[in-house]
Protein backbone atom coordinates (compact mmCIF):
# COMPACT_ATOMS: atom_id res chain seq x y z
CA UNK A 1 10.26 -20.67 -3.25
CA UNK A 2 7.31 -19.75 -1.51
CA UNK A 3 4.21 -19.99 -3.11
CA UNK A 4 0.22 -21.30 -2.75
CA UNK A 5 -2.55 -21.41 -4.84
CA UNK A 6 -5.68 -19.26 -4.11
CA UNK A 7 -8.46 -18.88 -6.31
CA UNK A 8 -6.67 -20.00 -9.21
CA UNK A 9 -3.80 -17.62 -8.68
CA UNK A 10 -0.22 -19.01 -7.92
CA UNK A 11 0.51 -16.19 -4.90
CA UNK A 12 4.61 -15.22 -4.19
CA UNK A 13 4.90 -14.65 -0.85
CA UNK A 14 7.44 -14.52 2.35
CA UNK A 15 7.52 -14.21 5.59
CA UNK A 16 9.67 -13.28 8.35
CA UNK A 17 9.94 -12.57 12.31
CA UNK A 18 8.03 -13.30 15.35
CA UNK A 19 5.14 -12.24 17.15
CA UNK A 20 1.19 -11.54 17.03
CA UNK A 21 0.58 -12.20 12.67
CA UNK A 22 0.87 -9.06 10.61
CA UNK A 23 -0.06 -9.25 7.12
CA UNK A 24 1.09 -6.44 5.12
CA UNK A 25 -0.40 -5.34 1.83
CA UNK A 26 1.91 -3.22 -0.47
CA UNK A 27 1.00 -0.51 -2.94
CA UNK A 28 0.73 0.38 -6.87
CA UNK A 29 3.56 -1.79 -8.21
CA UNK A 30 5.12 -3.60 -5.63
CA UNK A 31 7.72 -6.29 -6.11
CA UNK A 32 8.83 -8.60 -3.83
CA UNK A 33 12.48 -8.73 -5.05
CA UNK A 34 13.04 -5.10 -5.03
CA UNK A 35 15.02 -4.41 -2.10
CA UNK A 36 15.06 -3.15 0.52
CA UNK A 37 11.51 -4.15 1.12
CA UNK A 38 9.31 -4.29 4.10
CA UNK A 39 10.82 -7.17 5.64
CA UNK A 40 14.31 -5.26 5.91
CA UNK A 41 12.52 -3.36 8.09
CA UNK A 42 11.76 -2.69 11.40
CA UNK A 43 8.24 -4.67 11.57
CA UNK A 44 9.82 -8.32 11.69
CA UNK A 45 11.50 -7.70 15.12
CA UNK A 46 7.88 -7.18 16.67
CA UNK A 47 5.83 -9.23 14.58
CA UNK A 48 5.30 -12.50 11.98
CA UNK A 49 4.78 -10.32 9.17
CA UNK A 50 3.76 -12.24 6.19
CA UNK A 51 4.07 -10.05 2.62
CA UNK A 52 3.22 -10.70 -0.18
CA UNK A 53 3.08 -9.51 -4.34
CA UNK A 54 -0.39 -8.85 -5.48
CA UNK A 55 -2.36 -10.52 -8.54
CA UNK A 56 -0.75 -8.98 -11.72
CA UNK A 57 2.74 -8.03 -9.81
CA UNK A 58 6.15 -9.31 -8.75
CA UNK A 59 5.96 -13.61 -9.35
CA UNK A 60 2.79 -13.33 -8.31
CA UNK A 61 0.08 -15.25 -11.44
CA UNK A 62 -1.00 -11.81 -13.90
CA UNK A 63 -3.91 -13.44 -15.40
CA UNK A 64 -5.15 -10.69 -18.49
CA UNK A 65 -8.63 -10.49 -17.32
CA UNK A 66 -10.18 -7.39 -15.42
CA UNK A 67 -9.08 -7.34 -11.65
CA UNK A 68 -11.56 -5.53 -8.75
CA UNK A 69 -10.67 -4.73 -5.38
CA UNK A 70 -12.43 -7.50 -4.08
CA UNK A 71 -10.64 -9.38 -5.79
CA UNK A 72 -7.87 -8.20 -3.94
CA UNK A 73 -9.23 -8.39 -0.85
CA UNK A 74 -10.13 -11.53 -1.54
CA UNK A 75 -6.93 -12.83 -2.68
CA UNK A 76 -5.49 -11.48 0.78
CA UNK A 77 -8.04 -13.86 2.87
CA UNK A 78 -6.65 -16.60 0.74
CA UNK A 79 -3.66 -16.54 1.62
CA UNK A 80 -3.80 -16.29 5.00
CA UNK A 81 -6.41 -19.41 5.66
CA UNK A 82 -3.62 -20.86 2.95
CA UNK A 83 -0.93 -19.99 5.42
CA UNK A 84 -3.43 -21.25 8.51
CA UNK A 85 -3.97 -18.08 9.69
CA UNK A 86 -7.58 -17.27 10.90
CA UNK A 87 -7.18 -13.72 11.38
CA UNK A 88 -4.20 -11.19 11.81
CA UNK A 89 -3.27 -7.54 12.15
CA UNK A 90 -3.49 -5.75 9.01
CA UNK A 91 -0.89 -2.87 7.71
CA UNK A 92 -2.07 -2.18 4.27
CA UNK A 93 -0.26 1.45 2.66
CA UNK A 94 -1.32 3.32 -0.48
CA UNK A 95 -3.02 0.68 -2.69
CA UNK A 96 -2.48 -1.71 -0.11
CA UNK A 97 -4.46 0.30 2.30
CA UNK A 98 -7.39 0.58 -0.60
CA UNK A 99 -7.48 -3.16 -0.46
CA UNK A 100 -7.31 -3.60 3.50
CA UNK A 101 -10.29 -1.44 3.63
CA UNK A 102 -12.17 -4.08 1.38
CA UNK A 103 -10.54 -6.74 3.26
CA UNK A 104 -11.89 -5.38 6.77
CA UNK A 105 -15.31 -4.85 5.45
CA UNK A 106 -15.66 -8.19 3.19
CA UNK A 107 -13.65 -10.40 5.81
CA UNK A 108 -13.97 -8.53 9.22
CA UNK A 109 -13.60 -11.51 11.51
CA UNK A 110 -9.70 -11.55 9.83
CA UNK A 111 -9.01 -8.52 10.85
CA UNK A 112 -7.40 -7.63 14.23
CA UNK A 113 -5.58 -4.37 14.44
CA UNK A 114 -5.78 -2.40 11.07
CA UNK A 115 -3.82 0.16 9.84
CA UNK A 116 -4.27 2.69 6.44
CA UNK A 117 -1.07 4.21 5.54
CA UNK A 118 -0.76 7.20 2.52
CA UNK A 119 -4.45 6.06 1.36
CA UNK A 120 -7.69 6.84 0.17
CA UNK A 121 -11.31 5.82 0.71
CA UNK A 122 -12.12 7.13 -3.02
CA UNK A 123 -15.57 8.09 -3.82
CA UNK A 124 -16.85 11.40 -2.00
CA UNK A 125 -14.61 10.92 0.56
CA UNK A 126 -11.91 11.20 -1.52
CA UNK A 127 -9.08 9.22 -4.23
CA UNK A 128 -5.91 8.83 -4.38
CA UNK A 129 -3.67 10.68 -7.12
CA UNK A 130 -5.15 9.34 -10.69
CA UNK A 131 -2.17 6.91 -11.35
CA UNK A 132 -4.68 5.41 -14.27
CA UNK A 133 -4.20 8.55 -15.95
CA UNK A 134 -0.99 9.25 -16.79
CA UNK A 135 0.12 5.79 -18.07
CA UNK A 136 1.77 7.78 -21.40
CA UNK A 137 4.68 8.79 -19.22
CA UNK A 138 7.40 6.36 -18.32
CA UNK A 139 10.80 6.22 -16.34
CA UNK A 140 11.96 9.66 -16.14
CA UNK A 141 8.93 11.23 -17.58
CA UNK A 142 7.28 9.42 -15.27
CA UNK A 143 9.23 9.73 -11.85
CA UNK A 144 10.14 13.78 -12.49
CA UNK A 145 6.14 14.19 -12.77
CA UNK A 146 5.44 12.19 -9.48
CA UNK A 147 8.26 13.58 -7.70
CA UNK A 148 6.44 16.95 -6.48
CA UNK A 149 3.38 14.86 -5.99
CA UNK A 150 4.39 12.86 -3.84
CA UNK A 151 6.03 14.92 -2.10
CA UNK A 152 4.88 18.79 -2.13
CA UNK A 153 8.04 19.89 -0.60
CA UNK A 154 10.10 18.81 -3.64
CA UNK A 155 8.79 21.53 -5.92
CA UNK A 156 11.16 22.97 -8.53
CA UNK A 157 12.65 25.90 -6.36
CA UNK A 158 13.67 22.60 -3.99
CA UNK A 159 14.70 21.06 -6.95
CA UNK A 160 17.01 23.62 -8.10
CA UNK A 161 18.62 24.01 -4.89
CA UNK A 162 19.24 20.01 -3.84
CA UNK A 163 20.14 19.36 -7.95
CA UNK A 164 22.29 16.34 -6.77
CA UNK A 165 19.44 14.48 -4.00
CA UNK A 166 16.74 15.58 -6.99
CA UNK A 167 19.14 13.29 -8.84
CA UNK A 168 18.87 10.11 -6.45
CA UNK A 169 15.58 10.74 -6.40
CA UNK A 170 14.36 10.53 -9.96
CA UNK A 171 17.17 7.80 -10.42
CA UNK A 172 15.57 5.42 -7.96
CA UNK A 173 11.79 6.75 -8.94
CA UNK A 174 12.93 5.99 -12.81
CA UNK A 175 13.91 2.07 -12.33
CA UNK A 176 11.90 -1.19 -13.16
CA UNK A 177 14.02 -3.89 -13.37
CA UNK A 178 11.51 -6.50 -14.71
CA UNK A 179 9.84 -3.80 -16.67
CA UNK A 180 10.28 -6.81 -20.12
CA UNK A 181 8.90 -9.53 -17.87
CA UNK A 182 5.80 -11.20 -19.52
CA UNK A 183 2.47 -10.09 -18.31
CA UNK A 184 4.65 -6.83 -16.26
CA UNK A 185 3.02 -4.02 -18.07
CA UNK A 186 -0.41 -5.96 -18.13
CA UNK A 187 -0.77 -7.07 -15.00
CA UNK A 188 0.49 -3.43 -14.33
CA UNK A 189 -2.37 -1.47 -16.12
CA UNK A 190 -4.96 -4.11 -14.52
CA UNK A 191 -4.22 -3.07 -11.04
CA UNK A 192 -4.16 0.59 -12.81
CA UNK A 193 -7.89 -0.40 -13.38
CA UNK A 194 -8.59 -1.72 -10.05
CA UNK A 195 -7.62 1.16 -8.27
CA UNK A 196 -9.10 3.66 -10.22
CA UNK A 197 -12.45 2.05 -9.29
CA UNK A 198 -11.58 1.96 -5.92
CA UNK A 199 -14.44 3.11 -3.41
CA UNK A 200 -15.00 2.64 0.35
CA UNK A 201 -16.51 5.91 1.41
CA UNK A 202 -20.04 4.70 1.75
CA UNK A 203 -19.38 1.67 3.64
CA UNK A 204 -16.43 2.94 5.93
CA UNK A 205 -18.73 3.34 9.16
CA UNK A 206 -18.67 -0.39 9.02
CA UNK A 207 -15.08 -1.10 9.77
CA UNK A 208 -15.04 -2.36 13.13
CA UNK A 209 -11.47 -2.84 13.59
CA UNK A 210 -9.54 -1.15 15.91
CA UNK A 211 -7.99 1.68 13.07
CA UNK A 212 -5.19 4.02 13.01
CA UNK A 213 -4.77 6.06 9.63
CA UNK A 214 -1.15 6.80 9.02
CA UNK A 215 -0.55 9.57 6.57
CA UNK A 216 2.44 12.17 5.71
CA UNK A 217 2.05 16.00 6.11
CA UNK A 218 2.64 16.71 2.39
CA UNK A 219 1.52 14.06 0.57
CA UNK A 220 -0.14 14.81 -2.27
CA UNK A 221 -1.08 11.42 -3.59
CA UNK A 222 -2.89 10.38 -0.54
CA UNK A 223 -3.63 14.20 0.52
CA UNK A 224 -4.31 15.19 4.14
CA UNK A 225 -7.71 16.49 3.83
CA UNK A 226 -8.57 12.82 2.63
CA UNK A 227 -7.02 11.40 5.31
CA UNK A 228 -9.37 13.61 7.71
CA UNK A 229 -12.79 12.97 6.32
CA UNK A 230 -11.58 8.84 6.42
CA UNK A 231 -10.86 9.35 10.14
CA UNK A 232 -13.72 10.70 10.94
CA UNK A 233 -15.95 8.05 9.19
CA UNK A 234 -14.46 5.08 10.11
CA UNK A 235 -15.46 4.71 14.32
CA UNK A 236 -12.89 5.27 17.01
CA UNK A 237 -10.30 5.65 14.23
CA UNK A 238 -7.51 7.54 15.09
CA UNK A 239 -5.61 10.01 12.63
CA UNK A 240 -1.71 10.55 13.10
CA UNK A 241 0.26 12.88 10.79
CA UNK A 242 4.19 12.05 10.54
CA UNK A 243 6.73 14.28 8.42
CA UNK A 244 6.75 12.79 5.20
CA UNK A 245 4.90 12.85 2.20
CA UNK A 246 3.98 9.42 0.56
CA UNK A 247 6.95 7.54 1.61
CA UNK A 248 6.43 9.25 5.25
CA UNK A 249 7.34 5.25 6.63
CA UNK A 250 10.86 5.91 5.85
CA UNK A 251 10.94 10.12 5.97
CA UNK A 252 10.29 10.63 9.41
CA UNK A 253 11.78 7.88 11.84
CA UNK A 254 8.99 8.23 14.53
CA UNK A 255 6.66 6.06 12.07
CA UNK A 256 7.40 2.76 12.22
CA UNK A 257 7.51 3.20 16.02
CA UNK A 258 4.33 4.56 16.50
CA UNK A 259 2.82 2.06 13.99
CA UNK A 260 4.33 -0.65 16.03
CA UNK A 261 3.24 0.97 19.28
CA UNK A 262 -0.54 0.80 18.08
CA UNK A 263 -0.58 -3.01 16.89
CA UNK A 264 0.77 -3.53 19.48
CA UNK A 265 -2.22 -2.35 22.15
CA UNK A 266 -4.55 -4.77 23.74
């Protein structure tokens, strides 16, 4: 299986396709072997997309100590000079575009193309829906108080008319399937932690990739206002709204396309 050491953490990792390197940075959570993932998608027919899960997720090493986002962004440069990459496009969404924002101001020479999906520069510019705080609920709980957030559309008038997608929904929001893995709910809380601390806003004028911020029309985790103020702080960036709300990448089928369309520019 594919792993490599960085910084003392044993990284989980795969990659897949062909093309210019894309390294893609997932969000709060993410796991590998839940599928389908991002390499079921459309990405690996244009590019070499390497993913990857995070410190304190997936297989990846959940050491108990505090984690900081550049940490993470740290962890990312790793494993791409562990890989022999020297720089790549960069697709980071929700937490994962919190960390590519560190990554293209701590490690700009990495970065080629970047793009911020469903995130947040935190600070005055801005965070992301206080996942930190609301650690009490869980499974159900948990997914039927996200739902509406994540999507403003699905409020309980929506709900009460669609009683059977509602359903699918909160079923597939509710599972963890390595929810009694060792370390799982620590390494959990710790990126919890990491995020919550989360701030770019100050230093976002120095991103000097080439930037497209990626965002759904009624997203309340990641809101749209957010997503304005980032755009306009970060130079030349260019803002484009899809219909969606946090999972806009698979809502509205123009997204991938146009994400493709933009790494893909000279």
């Amino acid at each position: 299986m594919p792993f490599v050491t960085v910084g003392g953490l044993s990284i989980y990792y795969e990659r897949q396709g062909s093309g210019a390197p894309l390294l893609f940075i997932s969000g709060t959570g993410s796991d590998l072997r839940v599928k389908p993932g991002t390499l079921d998608g459309p990405l690996p027919k244009s590019f070499d997309v390497l993913a990857y899960d995070q410190r304190g997720l997936g297989q990846t090493s959940k050491p108990d100590i505090p984690y900081t986002m550049a940490d993470y962004a740290d962890d990312a440069a790793g494993l791409m000079t562990a890989i022999g990459w020297e720089s790549a496009h960069v697709a980071g969404f929700s937490f994962g575009g919190m960390v590519a924002q560190e990554l293209a101001l701590r490690h700009p020479e990495r970065v080629g193309r970047l793009v911020l999906g469903c995130t947040s520069p935190g600070g005055a510019g801005g965070a992301s829906y206080p996942f930190h705080e609301i650690g009490h609920l869980k499974g159900e709980a948990r997914a039927r108080h996200l739902l509406p957030i994540s999507d403003t559309r699905y409020d309980d008038t929506w709900a009460k008319a669609n009683p059977e997608q509602y359903a699918q929904l909160i079923a597939m929001a509710s599972a963890d399937l390595y929810a009694d893995e060792p370390g799982h709910a620590t390494g959990a809380q710790r990126q919890l932690e990491a995020r919550a601390a989360h701030d770019t806003w100050d230093r976002l004028a120095d991103i000097r990739s080439p930037t497209l911020i990626a965002a759904g029309r009624h997203d309340g985790i990641a809101k749209p206002e957010t997503q304005a103020r980032m755009a306009a702080r970060i130079p030349g960036a260019r803002l484009q709204f899809f219909d969606g709300g946090h999972m806009f990448v698979i809502q509205d089928r123009s997204a991938f396309p146009a994400i493709v369309a933009f790494l893909n520019q000279a």
